[in-house]
Protein backbone atom coordinates (compact mmCIF):
# COMPACT_ATOMS: atom_id res chain seq x y z
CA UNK A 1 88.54 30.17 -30.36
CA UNK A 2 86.76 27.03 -30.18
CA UNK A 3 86.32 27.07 -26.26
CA UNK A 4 84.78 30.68 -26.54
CA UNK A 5 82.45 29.16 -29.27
CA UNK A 6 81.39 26.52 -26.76
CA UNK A 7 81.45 28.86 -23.83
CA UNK A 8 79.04 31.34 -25.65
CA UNK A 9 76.82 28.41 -26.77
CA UNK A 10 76.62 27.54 -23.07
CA UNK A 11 75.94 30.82 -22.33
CA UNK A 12 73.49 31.20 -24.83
CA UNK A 13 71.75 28.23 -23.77
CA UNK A 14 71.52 29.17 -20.16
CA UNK A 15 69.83 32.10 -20.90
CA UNK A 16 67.23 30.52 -22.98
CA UNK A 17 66.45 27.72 -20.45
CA UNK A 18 66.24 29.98 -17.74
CA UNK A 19 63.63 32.82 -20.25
CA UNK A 20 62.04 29.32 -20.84
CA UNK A 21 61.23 28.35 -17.37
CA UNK A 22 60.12 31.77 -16.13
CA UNK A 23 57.72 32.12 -19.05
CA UNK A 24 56.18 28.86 -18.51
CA UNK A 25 55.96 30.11 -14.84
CA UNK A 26 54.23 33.03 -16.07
CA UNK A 27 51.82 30.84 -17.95
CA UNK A 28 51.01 28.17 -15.60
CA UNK A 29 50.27 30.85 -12.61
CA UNK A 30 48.29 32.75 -15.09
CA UNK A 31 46.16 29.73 -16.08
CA UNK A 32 45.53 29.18 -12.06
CA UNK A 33 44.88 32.91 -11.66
CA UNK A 34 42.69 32.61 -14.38
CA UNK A 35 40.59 29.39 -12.94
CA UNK A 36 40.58 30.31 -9.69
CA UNK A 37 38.86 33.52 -10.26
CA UNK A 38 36.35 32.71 -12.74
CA UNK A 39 35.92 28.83 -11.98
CA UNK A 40 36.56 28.90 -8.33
CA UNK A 41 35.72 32.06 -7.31
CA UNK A 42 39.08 32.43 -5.20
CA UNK A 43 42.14 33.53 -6.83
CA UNK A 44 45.34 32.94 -5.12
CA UNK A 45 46.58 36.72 -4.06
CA UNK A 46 50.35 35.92 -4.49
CA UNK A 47 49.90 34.47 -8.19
CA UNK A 48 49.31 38.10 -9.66
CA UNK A 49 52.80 39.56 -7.99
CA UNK A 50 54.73 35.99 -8.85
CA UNK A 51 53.77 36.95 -12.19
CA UNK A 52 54.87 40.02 -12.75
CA UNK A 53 58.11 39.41 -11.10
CA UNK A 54 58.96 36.11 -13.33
CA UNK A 55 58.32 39.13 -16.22
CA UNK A 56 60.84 41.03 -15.15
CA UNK A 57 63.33 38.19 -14.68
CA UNK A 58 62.61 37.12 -18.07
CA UNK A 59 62.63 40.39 -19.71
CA UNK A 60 66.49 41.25 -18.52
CA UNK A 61 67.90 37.47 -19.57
CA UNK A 62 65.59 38.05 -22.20
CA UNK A 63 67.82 40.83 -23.49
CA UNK A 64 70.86 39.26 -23.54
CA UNK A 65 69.10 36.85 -26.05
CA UNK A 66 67.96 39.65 -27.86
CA UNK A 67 71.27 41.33 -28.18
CA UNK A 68 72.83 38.18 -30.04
CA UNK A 69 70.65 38.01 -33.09
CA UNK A 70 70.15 41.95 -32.77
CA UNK A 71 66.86 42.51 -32.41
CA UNK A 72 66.56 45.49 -30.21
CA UNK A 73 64.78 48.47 -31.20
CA UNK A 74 66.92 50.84 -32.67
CA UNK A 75 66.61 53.93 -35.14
CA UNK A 76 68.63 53.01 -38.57
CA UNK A 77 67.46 55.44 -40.41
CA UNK A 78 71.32 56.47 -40.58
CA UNK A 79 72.56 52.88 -41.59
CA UNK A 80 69.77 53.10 -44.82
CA UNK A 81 71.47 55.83 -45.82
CA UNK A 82 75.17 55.12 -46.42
CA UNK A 83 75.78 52.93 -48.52
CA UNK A 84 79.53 52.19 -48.06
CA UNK A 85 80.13 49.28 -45.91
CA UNK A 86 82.74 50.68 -43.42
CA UNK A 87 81.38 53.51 -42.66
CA UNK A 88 78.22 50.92 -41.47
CA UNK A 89 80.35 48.88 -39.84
CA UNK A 90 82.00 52.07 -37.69
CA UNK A 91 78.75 53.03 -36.80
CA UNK A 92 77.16 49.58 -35.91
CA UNK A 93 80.29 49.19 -33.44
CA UNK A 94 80.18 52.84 -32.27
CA UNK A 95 76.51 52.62 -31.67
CA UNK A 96 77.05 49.06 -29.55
CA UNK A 97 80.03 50.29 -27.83
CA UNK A 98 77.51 53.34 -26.45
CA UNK A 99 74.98 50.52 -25.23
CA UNK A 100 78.13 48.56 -23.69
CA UNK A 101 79.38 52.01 -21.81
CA UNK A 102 75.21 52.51 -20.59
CA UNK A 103 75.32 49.35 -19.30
CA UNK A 104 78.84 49.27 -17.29
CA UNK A 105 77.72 52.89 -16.03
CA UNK A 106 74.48 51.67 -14.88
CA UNK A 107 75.49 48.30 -12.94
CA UNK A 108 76.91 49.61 -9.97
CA UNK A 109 73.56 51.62 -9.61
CA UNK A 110 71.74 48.27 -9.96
CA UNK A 111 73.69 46.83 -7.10
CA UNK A 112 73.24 50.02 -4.86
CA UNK A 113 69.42 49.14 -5.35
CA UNK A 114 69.60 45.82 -4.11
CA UNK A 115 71.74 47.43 -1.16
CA UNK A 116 68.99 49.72 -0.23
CA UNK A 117 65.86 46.99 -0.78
CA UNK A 118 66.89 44.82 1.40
CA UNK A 119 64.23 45.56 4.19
CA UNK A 120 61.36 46.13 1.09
CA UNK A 121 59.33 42.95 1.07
CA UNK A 122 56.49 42.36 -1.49
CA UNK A 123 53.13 42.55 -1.41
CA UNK A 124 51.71 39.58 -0.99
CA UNK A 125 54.57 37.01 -1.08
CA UNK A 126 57.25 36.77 1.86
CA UNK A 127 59.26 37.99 -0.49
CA UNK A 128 62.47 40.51 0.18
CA UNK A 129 62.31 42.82 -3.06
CA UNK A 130 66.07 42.12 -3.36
CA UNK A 131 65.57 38.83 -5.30
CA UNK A 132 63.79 41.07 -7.35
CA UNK A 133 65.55 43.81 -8.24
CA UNK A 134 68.53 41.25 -8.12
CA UNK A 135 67.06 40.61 -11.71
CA UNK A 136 68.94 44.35 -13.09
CA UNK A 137 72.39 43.33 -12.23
CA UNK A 138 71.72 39.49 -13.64
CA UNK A 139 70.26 41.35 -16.60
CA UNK A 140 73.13 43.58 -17.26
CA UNK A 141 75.81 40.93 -16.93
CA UNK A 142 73.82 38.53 -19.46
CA UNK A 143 73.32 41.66 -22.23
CA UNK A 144 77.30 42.27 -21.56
CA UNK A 145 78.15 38.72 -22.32
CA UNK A 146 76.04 39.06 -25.33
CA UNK A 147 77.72 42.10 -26.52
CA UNK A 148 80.93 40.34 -26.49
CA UNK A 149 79.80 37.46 -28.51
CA UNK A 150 77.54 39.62 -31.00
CA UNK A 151 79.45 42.88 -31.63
CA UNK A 152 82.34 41.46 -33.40
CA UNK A 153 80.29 38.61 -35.07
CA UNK A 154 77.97 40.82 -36.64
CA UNK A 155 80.39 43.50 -37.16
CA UNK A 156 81.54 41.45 -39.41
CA UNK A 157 78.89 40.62 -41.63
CA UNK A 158 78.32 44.56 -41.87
CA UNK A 159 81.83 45.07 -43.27
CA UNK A 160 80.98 42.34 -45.49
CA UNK A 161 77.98 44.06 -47.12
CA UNK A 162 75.88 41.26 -45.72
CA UNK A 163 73.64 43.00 -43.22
């Protein structure tokens, strides 16, 4: 139990080093953007599309992160309702188990879209969109190894009566 402790720590700190470093990406080509079009009057063309795909990298290992303290969006209108604890806990596992199933359903799609992007390049950047849409698959697999860390930790605390 202890080396899955320190495995998921690991985990969990790879994925916020790596959200880190693409939003700081986002904020230093944004700043240059920024200056070079109002204080230079020449923006670099490739900044803009750099930016939006260091978004999309961080939003899918962004979610993984977001899984683990469970902050996604999610109707609980349900879970206000009932106030018995196991029938929460049933549906908080049911309801993650459905996001789990999603996911493994949509990965191999994910890879079939890298397949077929391979001769796709970006705009502006000499770019394949492959390292882009590369970002899905990366995405899914850091939400799943979230969902194994989160479900049954808090799980728990809703058959506690905690959550």
């Amino acid at each position: 139990m202890i080396k899955f402790v320190k495995i998921d720590r690991a985990i969990e700190n790879i994925q916020s080093i790596v959200c880190f470093i693409f939003f700081a990406a986002m904020v230093i080509l944004g700043a240059m953007q920024v200056f070079g079009r109002y204080v230079l009057n020449i923006a670099p063309p490739w900044a803009e599309e750099l930016i939006r795909f260091s978004c999309i990298w961080m939003v899918m290992i962004g979610s993984g992160l977001t899984i683990r303290v469970d902050g996604h969006v999610s109707v609980d209108i349900l879970l206000g309702f009932i106030k018995n604890n196991r029938p929460r806990f049933y549906l908080y596992v049911i309801s993650r188990l459905a996001a789990v199933i999603f996911l493994l359903l949509f990965f191999p799609a994910s890879i079939e879209l890298i397949m077929n992007s391979t001769l796709s390049r970006a705009a502006s950047l000499p770019l394949p969109y492959t390292y882009v849409y590369l970002a899905v698959p990366v995405g899914i697999v850091s939400m799943l190894l979230s969902y194994v860390s989160a479900i049954p930790r808090i799980s728990t605390r809703y058959k506690r009566g905690e959550v």
